[in-house]
C-alpha atoms as a PDB file:
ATOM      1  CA  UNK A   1      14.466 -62.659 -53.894  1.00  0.00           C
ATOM      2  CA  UNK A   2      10.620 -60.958 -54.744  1.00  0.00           C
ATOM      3  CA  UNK A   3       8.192 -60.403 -52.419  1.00  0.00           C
ATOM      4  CA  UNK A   4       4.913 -60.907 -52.660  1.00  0.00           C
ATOM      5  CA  UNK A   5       3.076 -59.187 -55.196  1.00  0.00           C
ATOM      6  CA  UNK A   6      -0.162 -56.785 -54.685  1.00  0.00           C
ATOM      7  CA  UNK A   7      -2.394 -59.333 -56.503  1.00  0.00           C
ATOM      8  CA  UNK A   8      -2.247 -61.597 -53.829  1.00  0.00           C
ATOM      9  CA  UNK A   9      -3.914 -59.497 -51.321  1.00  0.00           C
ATOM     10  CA  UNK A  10      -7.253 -57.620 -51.223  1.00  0.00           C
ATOM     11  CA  UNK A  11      -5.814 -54.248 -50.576  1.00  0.00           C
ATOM     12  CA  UNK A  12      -2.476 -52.340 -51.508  1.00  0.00           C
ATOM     13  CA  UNK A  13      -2.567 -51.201 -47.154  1.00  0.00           C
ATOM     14  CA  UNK A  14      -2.610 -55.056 -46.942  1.00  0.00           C
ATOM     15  CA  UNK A  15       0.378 -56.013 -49.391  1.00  0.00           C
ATOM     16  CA  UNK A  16       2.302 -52.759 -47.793  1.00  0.00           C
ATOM     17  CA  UNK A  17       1.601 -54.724 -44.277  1.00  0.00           C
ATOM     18  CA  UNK A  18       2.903 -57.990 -45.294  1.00  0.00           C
ATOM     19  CA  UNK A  19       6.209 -56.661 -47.204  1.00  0.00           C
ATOM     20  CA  UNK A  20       7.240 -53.768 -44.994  1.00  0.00           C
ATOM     21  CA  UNK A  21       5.270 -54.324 -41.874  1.00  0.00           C
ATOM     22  CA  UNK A  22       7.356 -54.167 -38.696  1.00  0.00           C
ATOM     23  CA  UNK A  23      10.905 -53.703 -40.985  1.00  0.00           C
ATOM     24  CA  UNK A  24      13.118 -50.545 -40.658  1.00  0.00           C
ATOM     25  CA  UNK A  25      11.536 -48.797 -43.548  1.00  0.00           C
ATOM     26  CA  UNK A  26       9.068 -46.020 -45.078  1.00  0.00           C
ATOM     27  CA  UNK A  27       6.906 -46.187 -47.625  1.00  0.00           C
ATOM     28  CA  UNK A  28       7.510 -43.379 -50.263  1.00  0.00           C
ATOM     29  CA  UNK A  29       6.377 -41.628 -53.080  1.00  0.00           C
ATOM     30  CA  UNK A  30       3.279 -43.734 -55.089  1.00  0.00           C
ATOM     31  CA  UNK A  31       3.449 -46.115 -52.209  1.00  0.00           C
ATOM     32  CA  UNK A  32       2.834 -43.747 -49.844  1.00  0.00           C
ATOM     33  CA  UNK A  33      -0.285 -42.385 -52.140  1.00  0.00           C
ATOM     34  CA  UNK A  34      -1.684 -45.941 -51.861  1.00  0.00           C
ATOM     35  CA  UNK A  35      -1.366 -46.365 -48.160  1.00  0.00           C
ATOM     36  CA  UNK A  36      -2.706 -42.757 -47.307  1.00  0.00           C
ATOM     37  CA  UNK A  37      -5.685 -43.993 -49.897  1.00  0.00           C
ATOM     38  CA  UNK A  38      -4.806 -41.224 -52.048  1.00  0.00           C
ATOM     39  CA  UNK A  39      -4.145 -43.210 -55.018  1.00  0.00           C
ATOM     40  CA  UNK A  40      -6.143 -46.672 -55.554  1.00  0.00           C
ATOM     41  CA  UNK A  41      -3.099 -48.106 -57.040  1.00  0.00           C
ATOM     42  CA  UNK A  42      -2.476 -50.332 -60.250  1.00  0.00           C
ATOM     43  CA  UNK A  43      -3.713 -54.062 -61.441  1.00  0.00           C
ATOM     44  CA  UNK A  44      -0.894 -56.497 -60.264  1.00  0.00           C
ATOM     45  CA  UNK A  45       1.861 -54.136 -59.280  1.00  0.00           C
ATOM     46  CA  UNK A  46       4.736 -55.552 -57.952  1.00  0.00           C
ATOM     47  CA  UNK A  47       6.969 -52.799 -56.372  1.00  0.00           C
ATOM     48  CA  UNK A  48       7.319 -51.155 -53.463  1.00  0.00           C
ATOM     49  CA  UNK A  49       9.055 -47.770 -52.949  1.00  0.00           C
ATOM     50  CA  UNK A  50      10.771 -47.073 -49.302  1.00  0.00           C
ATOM     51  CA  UNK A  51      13.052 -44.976 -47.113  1.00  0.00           C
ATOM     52  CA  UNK A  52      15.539 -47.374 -45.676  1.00  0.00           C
ATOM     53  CA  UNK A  53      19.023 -47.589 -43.478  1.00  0.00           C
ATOM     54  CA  UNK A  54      20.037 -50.174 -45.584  1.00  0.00           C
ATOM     55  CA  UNK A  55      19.111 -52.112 -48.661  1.00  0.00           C
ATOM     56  CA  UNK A  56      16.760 -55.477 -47.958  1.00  0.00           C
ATOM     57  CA  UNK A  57      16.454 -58.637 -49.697  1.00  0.00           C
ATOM     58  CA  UNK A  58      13.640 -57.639 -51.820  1.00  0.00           C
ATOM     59  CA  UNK A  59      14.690 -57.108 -55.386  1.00  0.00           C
ATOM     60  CA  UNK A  60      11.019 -55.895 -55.911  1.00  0.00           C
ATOM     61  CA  UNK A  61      11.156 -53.218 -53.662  1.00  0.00           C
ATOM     62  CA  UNK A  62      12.900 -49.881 -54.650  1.00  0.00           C
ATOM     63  CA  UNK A  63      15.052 -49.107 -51.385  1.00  0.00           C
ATOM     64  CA  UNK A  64      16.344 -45.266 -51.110  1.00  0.00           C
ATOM     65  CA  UNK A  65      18.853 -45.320 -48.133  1.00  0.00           C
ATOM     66  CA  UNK A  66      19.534 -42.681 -45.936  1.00  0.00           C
ATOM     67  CA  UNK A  67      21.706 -42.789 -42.799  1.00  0.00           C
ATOM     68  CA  UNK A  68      18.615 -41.290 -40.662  1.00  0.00           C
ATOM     69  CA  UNK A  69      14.729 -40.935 -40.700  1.00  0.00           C
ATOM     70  CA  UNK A  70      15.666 -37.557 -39.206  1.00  0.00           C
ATOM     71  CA  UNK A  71      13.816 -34.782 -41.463  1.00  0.00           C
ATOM     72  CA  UNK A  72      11.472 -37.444 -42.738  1.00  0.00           C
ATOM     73  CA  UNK A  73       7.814 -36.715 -41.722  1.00  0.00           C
ATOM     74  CA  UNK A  74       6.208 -40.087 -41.188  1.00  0.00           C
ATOM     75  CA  UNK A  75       2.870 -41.110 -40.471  1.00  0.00           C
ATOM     76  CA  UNK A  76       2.760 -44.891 -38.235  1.00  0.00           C
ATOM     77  CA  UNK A  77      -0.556 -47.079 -38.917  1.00  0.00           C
ATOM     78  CA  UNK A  78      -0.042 -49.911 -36.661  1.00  0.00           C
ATOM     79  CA  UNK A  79       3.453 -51.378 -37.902  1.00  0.00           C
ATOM     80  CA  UNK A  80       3.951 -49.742 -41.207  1.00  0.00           C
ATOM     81  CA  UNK A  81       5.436 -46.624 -41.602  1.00  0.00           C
ATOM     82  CA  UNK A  82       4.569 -44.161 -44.214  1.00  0.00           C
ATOM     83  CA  UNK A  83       5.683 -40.344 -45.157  1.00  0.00           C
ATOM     84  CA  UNK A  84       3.246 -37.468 -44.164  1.00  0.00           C
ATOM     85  CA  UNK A  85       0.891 -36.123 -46.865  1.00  0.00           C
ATOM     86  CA  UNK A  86       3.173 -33.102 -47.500  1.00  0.00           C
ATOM     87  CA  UNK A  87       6.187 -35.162 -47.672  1.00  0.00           C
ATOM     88  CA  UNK A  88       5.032 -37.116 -50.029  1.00  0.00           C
ATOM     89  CA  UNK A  89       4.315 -34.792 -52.521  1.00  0.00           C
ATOM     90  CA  UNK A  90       7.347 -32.713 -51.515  1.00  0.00           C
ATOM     91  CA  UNK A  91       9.326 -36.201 -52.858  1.00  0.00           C
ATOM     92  CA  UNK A  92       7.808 -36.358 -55.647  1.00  0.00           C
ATOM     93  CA  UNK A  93       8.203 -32.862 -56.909  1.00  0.00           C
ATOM     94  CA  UNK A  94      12.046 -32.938 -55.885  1.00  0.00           C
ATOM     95  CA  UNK A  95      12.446 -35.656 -58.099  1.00  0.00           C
ATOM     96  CA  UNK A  96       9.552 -35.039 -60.730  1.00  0.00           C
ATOM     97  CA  UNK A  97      11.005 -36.297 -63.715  1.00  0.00           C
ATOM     98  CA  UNK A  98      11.280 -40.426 -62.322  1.00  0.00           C
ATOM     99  CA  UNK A  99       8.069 -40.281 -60.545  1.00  0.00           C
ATOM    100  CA  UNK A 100       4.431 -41.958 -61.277  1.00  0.00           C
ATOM    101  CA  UNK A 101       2.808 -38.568 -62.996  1.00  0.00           C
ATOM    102  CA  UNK A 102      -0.447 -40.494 -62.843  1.00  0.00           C
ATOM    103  CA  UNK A 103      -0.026 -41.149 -59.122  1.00  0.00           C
ATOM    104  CA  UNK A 104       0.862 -37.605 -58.429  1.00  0.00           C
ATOM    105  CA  UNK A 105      -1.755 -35.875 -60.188  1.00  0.00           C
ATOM    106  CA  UNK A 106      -4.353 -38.142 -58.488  1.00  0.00           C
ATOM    107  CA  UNK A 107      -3.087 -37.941 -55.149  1.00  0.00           C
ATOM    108  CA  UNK A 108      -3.300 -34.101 -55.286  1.00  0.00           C
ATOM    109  CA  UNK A 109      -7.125 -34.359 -57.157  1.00  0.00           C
ATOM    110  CA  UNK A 110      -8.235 -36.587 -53.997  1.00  0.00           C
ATOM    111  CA  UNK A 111      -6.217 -34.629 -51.391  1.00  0.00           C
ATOM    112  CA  UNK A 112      -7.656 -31.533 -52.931  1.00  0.00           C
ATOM    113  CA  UNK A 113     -11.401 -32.912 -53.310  1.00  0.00           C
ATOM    114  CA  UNK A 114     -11.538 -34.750 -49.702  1.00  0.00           C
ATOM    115  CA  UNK A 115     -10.185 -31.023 -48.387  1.00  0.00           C
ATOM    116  CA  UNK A 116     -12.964 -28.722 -49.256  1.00  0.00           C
ATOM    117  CA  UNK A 117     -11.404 -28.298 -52.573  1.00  0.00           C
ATOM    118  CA  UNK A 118      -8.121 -26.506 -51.224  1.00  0.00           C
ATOM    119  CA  UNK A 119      -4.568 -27.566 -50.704  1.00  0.00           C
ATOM    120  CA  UNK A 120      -4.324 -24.930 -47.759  1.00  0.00           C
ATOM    121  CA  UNK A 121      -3.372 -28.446 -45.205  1.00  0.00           C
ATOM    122  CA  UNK A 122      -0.369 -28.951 -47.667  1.00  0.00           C
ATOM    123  CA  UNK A 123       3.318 -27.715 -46.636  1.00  0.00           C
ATOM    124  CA  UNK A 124       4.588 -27.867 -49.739  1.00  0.00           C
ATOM    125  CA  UNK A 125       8.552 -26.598 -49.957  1.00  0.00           C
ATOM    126  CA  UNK A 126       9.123 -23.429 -51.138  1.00  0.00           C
ATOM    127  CA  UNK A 127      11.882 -24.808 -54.207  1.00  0.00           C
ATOM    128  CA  UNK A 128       8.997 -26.859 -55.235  1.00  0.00           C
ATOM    129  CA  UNK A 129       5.958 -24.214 -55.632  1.00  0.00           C
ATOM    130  CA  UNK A 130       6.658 -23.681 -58.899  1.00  0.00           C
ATOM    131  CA  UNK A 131       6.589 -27.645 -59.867  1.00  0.00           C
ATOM    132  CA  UNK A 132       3.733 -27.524 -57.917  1.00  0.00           C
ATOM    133  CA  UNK A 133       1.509 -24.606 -59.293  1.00  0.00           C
ATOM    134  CA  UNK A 134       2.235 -26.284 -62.868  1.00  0.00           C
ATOM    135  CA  UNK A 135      -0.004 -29.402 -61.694  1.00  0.00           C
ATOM    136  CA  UNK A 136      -1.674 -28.176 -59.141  1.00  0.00           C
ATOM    137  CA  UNK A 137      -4.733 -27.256 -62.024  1.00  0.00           C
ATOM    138  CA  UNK A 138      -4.601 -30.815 -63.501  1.00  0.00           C
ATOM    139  CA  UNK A 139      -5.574 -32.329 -60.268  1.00  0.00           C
ATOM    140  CA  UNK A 140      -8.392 -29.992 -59.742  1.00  0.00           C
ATOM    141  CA  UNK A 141      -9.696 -31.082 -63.254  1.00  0.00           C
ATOM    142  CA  UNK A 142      -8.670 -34.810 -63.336  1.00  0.00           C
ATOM    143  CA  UNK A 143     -12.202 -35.909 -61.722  1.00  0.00           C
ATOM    144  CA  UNK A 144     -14.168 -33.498 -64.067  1.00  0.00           C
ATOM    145  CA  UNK A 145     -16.795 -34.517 -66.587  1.00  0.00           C
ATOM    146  CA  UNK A 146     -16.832 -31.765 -68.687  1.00  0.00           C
END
């Protein structure tokens, strides 16, 4: 079975309410950029990415199970659950070569920018510094003109 798709709400924080609202589950990865407003997101996307103790119905939503949400840093806004900043990007560089690029690199241009134009706030893991210093100078530059 789908769920509903972005299109046919206002806002991605919307969709993410309707689909994983008040279920067992974190949002992850590019999801996570879109709920934290970090990323605005894509025309009609359809998929979902989340932490969960078990699989759901959705066929639309990408379901990474784990036995706990122990040493997941979560954020709560209202009855959605979503990974921290940090972990976020700490997912994404553990598993760089299957994520959203485009997502990534944005995220870390509009943490950095809407930070004073550091990443000091970030805890980013030590195994993934080196993933991370090889963007890191992309995102400064994605939002420049010249």
């Amino acid at each position: 079975m789908m769920s509903v798709f972005s299109d046919n709400f206002i806002t991605n924080r919307a969709w993410h309410r309707a689909v994983v609202g008040g279920r067992d589950m974190i949002l992850r990865r590019t999801s996570a950029l879109e709920h934290l407003e970090l990323f605005s997101g894509y025309m009609r996307e359809k998929t979902i990415d989340v932490y969960a103790r078990q699989p759901g119905p959705f066929e639309n939503v990408k379901y990474c199970v784990v036995d706990t949400f122990d040493g997941i840093e979560y954020l709560r806004f209202g009855d959605v659950l979503c990974t921290s900043v940090s972990q976020t990007f700490n997912d994404m560089f553990a598993d760089f070569d299957s994520i959203d690029e485009q997502s990534l690199v944005e995220g870390l241009s509009r943490y950095y920018y809407t930070n004073g134009g550091s990443f000091g706030g970030l805890s980013i893991h030590p195994e993934h510094t080196e993933r991370f210093n090889s963007v890191k100078d992309w995102a400064v530059e994605y939002y420049d003109e010249g």
